[in-house]
C-alpha atoms as a PDB file:
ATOM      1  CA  UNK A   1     -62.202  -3.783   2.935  1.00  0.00           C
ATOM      2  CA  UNK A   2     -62.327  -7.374   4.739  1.00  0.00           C
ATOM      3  CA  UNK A   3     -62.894  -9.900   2.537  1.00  0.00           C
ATOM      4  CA  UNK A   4     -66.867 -10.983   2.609  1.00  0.00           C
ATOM      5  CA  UNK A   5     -66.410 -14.617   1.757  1.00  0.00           C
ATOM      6  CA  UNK A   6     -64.669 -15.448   5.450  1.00  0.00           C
ATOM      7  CA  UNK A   7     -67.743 -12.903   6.942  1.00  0.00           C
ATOM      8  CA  UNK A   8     -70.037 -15.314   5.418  1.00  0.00           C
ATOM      9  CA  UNK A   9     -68.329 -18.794   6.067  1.00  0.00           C
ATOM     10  CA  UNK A  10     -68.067 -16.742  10.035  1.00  0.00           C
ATOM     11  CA  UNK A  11     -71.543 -16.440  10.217  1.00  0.00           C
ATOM     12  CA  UNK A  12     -72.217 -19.551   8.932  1.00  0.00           C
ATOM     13  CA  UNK A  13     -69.702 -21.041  11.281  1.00  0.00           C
ATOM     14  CA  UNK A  14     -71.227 -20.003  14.183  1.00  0.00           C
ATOM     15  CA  UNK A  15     -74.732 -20.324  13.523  1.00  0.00           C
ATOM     16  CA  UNK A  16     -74.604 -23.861  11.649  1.00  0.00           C
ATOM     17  CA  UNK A  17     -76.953 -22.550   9.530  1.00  0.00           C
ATOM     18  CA  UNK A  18     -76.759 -21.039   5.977  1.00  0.00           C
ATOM     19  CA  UNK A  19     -80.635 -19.729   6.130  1.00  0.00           C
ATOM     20  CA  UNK A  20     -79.787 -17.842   8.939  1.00  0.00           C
ATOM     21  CA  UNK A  21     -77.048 -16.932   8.253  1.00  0.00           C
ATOM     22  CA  UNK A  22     -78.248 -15.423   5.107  1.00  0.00           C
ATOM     23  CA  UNK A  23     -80.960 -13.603   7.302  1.00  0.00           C
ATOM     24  CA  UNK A  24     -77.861 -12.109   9.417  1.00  0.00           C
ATOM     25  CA  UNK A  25     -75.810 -11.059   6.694  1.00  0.00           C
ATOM     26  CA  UNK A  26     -78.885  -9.346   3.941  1.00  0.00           C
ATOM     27  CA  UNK A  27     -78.076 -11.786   1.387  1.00  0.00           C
ATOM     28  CA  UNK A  28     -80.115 -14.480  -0.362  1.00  0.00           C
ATOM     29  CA  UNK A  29     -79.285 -18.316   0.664  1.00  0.00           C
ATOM     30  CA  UNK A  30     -77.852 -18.787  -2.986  1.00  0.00           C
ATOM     31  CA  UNK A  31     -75.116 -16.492  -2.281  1.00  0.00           C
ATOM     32  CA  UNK A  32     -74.019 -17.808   1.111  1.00  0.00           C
ATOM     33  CA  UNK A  33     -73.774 -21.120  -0.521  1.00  0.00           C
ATOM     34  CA  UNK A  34     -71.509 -19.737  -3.616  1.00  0.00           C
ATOM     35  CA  UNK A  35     -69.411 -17.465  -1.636  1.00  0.00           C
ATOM     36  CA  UNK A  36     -69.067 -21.061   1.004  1.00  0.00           C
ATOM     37  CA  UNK A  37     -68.110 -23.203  -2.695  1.00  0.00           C
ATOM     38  CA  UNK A  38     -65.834 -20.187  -3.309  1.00  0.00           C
ATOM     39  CA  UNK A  39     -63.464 -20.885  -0.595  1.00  0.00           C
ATOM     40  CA  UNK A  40     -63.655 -24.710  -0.647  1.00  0.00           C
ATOM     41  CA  UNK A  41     -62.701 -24.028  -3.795  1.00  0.00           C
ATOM     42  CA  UNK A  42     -60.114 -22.062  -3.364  1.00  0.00           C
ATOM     43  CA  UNK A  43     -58.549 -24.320  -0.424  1.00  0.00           C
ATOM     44  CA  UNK A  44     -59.406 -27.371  -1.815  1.00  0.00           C
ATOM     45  CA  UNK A  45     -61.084 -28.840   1.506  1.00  0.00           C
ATOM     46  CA  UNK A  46     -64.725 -29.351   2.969  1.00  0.00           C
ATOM     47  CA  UNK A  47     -65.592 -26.654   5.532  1.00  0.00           C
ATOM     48  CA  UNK A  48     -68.775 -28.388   6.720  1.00  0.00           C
ATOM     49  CA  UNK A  49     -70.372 -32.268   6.684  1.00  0.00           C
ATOM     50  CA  UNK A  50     -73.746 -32.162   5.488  1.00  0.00           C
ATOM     51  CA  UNK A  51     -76.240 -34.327   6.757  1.00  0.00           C
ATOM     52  CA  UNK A  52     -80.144 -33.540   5.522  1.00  0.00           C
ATOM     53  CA  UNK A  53     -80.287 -30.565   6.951  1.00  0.00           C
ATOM     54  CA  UNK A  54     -78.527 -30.058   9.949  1.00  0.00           C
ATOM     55  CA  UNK A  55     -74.162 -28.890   9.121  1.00  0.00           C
ATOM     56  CA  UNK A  56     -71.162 -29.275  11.213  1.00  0.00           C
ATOM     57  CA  UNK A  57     -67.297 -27.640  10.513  1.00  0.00           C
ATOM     58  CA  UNK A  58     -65.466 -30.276   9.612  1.00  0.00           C
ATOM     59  CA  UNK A  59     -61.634 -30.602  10.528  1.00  0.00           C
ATOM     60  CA  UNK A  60     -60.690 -27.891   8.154  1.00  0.00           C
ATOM     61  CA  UNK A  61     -63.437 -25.345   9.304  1.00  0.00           C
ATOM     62  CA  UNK A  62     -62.308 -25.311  12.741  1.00  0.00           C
ATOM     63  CA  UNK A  63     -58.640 -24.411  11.497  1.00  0.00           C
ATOM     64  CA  UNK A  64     -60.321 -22.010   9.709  1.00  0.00           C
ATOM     65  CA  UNK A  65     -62.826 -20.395  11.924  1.00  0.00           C
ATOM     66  CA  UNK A  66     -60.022 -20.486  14.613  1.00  0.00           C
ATOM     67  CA  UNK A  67     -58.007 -18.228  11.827  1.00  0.00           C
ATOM     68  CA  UNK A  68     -60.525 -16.411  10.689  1.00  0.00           C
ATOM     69  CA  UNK A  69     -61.627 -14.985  14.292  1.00  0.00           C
ATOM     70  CA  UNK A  70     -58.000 -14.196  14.673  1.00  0.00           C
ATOM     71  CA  UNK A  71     -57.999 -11.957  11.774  1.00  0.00           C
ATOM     72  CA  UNK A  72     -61.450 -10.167  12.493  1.00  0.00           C
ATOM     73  CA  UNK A  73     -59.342  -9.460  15.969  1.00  0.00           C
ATOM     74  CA  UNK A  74     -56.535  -7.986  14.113  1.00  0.00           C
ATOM     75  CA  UNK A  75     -58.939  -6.089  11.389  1.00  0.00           C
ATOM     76  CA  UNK A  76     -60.742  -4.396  14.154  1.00  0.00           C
ATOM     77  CA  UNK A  77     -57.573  -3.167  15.860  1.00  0.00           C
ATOM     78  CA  UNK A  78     -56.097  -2.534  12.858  1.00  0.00           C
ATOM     79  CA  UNK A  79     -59.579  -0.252  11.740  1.00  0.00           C
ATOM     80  CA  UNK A  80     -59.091   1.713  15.073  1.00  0.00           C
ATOM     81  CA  UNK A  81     -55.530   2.701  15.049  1.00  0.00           C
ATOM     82  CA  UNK A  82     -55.987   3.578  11.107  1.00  0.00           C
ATOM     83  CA  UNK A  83     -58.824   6.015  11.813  1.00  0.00           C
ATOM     84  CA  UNK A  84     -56.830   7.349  15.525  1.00  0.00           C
ATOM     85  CA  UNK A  85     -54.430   9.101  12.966  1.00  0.00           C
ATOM     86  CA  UNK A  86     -57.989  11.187  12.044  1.00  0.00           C
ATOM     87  CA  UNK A  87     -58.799  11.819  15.196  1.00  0.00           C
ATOM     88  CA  UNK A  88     -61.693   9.303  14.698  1.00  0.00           C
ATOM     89  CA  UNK A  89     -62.868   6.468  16.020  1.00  0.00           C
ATOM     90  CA  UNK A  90     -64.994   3.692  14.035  1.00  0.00           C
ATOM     91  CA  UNK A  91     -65.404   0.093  13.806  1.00  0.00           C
ATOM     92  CA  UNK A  92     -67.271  -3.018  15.656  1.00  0.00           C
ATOM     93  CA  UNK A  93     -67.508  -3.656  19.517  1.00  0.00           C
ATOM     94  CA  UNK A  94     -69.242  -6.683  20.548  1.00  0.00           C
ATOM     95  CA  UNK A  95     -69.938  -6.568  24.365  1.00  0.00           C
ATOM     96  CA  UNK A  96     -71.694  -8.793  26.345  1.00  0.00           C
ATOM     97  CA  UNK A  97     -73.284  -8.330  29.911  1.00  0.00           C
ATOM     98  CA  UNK A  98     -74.636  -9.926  32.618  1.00  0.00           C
ATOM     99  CA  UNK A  99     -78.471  -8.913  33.741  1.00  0.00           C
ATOM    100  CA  UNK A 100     -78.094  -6.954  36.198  1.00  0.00           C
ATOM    101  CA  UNK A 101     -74.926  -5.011  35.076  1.00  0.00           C
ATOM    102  CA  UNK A 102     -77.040  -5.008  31.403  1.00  0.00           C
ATOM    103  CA  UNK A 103     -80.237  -3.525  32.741  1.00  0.00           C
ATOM    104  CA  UNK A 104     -78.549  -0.895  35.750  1.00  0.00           C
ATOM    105  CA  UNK A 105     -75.225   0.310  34.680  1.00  0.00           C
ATOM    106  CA  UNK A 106     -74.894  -0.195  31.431  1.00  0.00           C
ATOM    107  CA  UNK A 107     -77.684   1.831  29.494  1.00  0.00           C
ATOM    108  CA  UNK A 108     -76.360   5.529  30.443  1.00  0.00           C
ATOM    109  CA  UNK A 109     -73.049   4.537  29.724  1.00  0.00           C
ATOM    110  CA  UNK A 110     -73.439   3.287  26.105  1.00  0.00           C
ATOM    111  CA  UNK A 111     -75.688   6.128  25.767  1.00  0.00           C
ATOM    112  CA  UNK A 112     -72.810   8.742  26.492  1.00  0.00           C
ATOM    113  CA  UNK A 113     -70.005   6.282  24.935  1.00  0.00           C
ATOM    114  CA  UNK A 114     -72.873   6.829  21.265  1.00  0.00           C
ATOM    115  CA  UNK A 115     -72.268  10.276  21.507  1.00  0.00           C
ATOM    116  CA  UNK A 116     -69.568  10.707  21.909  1.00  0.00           C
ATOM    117  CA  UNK A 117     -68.044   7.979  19.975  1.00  0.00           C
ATOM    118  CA  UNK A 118     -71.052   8.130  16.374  1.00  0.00           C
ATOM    119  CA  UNK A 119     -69.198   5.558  14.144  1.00  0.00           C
ATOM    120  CA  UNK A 120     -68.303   2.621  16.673  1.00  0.00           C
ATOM    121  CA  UNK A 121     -71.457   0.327  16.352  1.00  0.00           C
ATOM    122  CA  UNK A 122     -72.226  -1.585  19.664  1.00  0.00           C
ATOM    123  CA  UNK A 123     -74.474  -5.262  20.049  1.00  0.00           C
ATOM    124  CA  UNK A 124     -74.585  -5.852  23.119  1.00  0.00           C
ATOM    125  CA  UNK A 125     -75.437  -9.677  24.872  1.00  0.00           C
ATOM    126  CA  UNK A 126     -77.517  -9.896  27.984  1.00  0.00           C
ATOM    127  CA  UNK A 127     -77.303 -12.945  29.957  1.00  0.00           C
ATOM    128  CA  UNK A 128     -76.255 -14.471  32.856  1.00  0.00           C
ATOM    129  CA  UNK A 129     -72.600 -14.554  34.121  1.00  0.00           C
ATOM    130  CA  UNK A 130     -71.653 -18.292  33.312  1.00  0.00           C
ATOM    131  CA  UNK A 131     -73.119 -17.896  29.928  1.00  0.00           C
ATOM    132  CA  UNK A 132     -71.483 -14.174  29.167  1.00  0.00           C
ATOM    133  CA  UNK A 133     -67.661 -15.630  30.238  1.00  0.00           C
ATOM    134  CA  UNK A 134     -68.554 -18.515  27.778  1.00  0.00           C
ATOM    135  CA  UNK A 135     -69.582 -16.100  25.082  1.00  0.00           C
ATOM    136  CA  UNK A 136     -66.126 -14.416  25.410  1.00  0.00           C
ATOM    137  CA  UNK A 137     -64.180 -18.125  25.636  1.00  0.00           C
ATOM    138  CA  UNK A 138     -65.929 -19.094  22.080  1.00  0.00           C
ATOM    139  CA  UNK A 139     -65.156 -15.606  20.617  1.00  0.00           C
ATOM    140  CA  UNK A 140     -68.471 -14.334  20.454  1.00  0.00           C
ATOM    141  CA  UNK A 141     -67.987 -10.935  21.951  1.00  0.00           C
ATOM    142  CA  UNK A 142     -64.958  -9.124  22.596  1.00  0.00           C
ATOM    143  CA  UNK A 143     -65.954  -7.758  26.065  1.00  0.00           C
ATOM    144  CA  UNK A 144     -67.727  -8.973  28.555  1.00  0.00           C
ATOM    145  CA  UNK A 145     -68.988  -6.746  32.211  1.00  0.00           C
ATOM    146  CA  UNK A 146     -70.166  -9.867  34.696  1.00  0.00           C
ATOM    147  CA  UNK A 147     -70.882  -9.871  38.608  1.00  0.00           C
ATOM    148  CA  UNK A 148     -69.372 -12.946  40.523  1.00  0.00           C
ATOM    149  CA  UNK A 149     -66.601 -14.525  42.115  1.00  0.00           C
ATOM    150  CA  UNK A 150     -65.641 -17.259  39.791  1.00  0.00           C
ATOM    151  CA  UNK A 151     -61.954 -16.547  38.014  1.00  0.00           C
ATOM    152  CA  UNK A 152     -60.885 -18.829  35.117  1.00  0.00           C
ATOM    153  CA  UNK A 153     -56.866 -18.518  34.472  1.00  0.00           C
ATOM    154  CA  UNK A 154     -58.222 -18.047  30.587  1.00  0.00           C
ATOM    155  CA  UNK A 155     -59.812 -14.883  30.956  1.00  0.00           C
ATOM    156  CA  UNK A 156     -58.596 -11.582  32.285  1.00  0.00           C
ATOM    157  CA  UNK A 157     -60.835  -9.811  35.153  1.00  0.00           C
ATOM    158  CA  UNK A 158     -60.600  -5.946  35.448  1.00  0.00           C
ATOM    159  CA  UNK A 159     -62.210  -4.181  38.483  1.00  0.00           C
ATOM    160  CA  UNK A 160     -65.441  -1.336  37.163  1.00  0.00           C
ATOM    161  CA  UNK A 161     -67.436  -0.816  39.375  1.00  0.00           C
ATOM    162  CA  UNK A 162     -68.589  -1.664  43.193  1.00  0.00           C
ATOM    163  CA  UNK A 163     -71.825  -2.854  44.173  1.00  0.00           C
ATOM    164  CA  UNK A 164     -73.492  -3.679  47.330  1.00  0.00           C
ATOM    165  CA  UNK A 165     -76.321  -6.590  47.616  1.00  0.00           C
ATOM    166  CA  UNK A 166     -78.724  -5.528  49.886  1.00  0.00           C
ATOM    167  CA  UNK A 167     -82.103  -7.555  51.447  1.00  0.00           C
ATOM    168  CA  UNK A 168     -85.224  -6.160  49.984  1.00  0.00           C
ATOM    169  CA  UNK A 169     -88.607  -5.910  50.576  1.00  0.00           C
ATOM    170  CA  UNK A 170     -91.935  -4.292  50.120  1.00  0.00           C
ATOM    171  CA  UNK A 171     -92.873  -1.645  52.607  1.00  0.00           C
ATOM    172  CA  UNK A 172     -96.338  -3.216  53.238  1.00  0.00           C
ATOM    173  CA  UNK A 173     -94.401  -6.437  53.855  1.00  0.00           C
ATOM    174  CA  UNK A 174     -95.029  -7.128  58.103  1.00  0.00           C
ATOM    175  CA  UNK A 175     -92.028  -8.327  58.293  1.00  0.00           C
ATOM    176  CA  UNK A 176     -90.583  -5.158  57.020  1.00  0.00           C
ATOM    177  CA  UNK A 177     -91.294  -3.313  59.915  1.00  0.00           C
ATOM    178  CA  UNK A 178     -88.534  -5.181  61.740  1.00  0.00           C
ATOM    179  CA  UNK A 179     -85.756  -3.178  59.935  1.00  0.00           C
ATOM    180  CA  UNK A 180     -82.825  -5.556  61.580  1.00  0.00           C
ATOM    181  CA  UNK A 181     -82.611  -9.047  61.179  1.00  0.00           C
ATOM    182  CA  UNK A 182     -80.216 -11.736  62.421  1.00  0.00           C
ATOM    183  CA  UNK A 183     -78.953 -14.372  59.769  1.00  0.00           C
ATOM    184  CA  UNK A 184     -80.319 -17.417  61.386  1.00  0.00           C
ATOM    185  CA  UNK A 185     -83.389 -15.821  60.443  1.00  0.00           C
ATOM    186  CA  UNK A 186     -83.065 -15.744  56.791  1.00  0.00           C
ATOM    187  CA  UNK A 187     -83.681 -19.745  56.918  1.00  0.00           C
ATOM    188  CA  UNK A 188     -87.224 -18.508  58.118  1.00  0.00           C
ATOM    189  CA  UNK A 189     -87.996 -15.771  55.189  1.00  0.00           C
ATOM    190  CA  UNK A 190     -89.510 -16.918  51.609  1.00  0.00           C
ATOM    191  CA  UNK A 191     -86.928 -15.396  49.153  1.00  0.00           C
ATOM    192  CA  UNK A 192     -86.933 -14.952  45.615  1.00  0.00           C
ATOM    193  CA  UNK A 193     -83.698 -16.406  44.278  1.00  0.00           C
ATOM    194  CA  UNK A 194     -81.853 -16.229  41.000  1.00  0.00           C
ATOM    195  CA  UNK A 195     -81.124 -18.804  38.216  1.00  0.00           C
ATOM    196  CA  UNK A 196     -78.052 -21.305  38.562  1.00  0.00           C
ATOM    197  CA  UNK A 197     -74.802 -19.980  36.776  1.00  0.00           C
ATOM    198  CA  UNK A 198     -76.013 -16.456  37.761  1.00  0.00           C
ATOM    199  CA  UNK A 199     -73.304 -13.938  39.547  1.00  0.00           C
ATOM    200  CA  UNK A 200     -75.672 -12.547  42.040  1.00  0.00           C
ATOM    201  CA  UNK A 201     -76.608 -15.931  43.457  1.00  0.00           C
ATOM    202  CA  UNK A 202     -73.090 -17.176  43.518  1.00  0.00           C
ATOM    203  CA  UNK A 203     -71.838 -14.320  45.798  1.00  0.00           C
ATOM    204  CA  UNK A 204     -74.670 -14.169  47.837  1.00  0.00           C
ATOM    205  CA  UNK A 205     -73.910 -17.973  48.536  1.00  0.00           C
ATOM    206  CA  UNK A 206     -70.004 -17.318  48.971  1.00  0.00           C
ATOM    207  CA  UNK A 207     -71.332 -14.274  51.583  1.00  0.00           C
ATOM    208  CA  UNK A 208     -73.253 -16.844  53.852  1.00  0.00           C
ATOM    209  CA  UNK A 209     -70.798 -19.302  54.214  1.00  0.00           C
ATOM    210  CA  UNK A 210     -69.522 -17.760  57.119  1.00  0.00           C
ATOM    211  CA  UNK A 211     -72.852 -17.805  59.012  1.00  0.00           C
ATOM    212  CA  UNK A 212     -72.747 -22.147  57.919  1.00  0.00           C
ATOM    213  CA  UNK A 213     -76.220 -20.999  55.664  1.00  0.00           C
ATOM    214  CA  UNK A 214     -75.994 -22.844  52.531  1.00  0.00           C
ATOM    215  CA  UNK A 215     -78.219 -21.780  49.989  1.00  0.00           C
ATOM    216  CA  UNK A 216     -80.192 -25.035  50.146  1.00  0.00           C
ATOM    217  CA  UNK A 217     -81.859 -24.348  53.662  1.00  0.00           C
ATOM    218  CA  UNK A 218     -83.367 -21.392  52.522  1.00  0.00           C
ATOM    219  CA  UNK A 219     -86.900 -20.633  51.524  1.00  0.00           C
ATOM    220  CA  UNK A 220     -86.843 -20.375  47.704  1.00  0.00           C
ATOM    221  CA  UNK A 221     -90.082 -18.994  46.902  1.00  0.00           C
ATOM    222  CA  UNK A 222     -89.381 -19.226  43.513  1.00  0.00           C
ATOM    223  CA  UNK A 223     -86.489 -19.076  40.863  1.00  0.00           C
ATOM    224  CA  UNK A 224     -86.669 -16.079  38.572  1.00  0.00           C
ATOM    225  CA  UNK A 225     -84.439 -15.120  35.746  1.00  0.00           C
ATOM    226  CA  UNK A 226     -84.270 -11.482  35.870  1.00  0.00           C
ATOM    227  CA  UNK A 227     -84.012  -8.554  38.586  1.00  0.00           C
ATOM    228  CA  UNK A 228     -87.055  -6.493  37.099  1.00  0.00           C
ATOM    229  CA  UNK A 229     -88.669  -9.762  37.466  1.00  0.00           C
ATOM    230  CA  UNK A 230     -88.108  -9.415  40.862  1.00  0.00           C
ATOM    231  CA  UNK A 231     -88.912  -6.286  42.082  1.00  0.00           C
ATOM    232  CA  UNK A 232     -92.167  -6.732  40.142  1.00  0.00           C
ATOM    233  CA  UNK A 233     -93.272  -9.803  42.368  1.00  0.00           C
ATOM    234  CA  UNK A 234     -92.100  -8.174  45.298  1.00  0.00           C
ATOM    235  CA  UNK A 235     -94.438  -5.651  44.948  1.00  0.00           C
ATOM    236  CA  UNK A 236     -97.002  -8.158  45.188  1.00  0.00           C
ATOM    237  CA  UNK A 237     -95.531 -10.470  47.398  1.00  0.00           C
ATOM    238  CA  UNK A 238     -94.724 -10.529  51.172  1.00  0.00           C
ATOM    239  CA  UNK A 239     -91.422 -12.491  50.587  1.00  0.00           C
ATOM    240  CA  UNK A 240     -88.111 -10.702  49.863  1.00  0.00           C
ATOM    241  CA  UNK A 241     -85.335 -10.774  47.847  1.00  0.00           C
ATOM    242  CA  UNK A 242     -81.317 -10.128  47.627  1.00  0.00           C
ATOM    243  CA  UNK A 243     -80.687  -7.471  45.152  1.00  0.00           C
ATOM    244  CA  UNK A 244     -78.048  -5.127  43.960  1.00  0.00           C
ATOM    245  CA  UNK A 245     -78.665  -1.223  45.573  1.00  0.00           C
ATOM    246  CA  UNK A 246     -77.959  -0.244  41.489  1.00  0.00           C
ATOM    247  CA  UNK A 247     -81.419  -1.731  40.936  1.00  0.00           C
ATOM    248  CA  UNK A 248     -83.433  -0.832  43.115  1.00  0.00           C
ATOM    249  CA  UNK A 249     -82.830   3.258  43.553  1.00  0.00           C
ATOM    250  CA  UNK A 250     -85.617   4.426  41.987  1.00  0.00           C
ATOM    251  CA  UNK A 251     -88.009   2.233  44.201  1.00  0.00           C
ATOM    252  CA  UNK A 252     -86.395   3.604  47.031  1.00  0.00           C
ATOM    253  CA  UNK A 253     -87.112   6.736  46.353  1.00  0.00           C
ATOM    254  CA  UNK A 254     -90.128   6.141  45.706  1.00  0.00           C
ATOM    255  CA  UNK A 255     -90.851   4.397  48.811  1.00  0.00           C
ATOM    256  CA  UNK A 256     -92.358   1.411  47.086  1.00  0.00           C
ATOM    257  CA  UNK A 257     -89.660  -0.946  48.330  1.00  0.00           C
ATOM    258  CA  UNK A 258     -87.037  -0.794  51.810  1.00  0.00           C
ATOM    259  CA  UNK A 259     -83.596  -2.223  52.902  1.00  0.00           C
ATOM    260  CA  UNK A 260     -84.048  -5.255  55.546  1.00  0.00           C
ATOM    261  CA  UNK A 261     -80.192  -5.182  57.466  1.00  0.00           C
ATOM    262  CA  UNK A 262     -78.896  -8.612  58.127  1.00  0.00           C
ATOM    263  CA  UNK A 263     -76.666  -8.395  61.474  1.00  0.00           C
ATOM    264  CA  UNK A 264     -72.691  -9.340  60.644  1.00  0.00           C
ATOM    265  CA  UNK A 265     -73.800  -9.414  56.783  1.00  0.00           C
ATOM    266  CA  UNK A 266     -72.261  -6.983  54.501  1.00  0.00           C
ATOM    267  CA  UNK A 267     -72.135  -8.465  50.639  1.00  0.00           C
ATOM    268  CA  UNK A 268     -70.017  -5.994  48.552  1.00  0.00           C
ATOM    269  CA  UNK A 269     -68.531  -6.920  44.849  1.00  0.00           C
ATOM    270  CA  UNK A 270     -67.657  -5.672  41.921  1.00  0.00           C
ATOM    271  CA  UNK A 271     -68.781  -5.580  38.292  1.00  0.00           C
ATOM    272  CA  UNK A 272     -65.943  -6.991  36.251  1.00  0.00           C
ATOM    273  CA  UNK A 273     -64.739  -6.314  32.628  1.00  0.00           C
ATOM    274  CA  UNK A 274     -63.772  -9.089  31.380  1.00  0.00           C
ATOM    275  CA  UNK A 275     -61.103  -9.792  28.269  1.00  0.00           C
ATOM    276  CA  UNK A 276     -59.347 -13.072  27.142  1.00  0.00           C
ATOM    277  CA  UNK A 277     -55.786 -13.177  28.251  1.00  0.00           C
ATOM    278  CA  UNK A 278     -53.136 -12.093  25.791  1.00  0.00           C
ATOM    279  CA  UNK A 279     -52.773  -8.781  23.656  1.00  0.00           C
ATOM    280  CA  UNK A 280     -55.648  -6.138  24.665  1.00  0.00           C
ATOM    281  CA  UNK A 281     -57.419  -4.955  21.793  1.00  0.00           C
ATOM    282  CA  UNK A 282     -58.299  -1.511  20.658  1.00  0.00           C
ATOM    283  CA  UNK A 283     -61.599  -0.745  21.223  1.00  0.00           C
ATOM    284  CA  UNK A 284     -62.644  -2.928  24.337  1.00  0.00           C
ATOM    285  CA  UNK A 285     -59.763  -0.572  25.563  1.00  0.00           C
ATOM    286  CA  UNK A 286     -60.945   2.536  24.783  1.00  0.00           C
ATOM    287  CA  UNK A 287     -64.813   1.602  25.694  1.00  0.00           C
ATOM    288  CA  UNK A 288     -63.036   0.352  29.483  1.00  0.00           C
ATOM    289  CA  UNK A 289     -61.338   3.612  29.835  1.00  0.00           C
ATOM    290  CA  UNK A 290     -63.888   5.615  28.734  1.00  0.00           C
ATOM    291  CA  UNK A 291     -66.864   3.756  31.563  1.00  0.00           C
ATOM    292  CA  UNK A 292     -64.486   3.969  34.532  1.00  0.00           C
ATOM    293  CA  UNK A 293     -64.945   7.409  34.158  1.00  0.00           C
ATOM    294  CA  UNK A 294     -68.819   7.709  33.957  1.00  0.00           C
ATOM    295  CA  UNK A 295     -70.492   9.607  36.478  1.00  0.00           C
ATOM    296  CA  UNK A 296     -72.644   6.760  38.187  1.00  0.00           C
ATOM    297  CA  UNK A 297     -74.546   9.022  40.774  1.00  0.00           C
END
């Protein structure tokens, strides 16, 4: 029912990139190019500078990207209520994710939210929490689930789901057999640590502040960009790592990995949805409502 021109000149738009954009959209690279004269056409303007072959949006495309996101907003909505009035519910969710909420949390949820929601189609974004609240600030997705403690007045922040970051280790690690630790030590310990701009890092920094431990006097191992990443190399490694307890259950019960307590240090947080301010929309709504009530045990 939406018009395809403005999905092509959106994909086009964000990509900068009419081969791939042809690639995203099943269509040759002949018809993205007549469906982007179409509306040039029609409007009378330029949409993009060409120069060899790299394309930018020129004055006019921004106006009409900024418009044209605006009305995908409004078309999904508007597909959602339609089809409430049937009792069904259909359309496009775009959600994005930071890793560790991505890998732990989210797959049992979508799973249930599939069946019992068939005709919604889900993408979902993995990355890190700076990069998943700039996806939702350039329109990319329409909800994103982030760990942190960062809070930009632009976006809203909705509580899920509370976590606990624990100190882990191998349990043929030495120093595992000391079970308590004070946090002086931790200056002593080679740690795994994650990526900059990532939410785990960023509130295990805020959590040490009171103990005067900045993240710079510790022993970074190395940097690695992932959890599973993690817990892989601490199986093989006699250093440790801060985790969340969401993702690393299964190697606690299997005994494979142990809890190291830090004296005085408790690090607790919560997985946030995240929405830009203004007028909620439909089916970031209903996919909210529906994972606050997911069994999580």
């Amino acid at each position: 029912m939406f018009d395809f021109r403005l999905q092509v000149f959106h994909a086009v738009a964000r990509r900068l990139h009419f081969t791939k954009a042809a690639e995203e959209l099943f269509i040759t690279q002949p018809a993205v190019t007549k469906h982007i004269h179409e509306i040039e056409n029609n409007f009378k303007v330029k949409l993009f500078d060409r120069n060899g072959t790299k394309i930018k949006l020129t004055a006019a495309g921004n106006t009409l990207l900024k418009y044209t996101e605006e009305l995908f907003t409004v078309h999904r909505n508007m597909e959602f209520e339609m089809n409430s009035f049937t009792q069904t519910h259909s359309g496009k969710l775009r959600i994005g994710a930071s890793t560790t909420v991505a890998q732990y949390v989210l797959p049992s949820v979508l799973a249930e939210f599939h069946k019992k929601f068939k005709d919604i189609k889900i993408t979902l974004t993995i990355n890190n929490t700076e990069q998943i609240e700039q996806a939702l600030q350039n329109k990319e997705i329409d909800l994103g689930i982030i760990e942190g403690q960062s809070k930009k007045s632009i976006i809203k922040y909705t509580e899920f789901l509370k976590d606990e970051i624990v100190l882990v280790s191998n349990t043929n690690n030495p120093m595992a057999k000391k079970s308590t630790i004070l946090p002086q030590e931790l200056k002593k310990i080679p740690l795994l640590l994650r990526e900059p701009g990532s939410g785990t890092l960023e509130v295990i920094a805020h959590s040490l502040k009171p103990f005067g431990i900045k993240i710079a006097q510790l022993q970074n191992e190395m940097q690695l960009g992932s959890t599973e990443s993690m817990k892989l190399y601490l199986l093989h490694s006699n250093c440790m790592a801060f985790l969340s307890i969401h993702a690393i259950l299964k190697e606690l019960r299997q005994k494979e990995c142990c809890i190291i307590e830090v004296k005085g240090l408790n690090i607790e947080r919560y997985f946030y949805f995240i929405q830009l301010q203004g007028q909620p929309d439909a089916l970031p709504e209903l996919f909210m409502k529906f994972a606050r009530h997911h069994n999580f045990k």
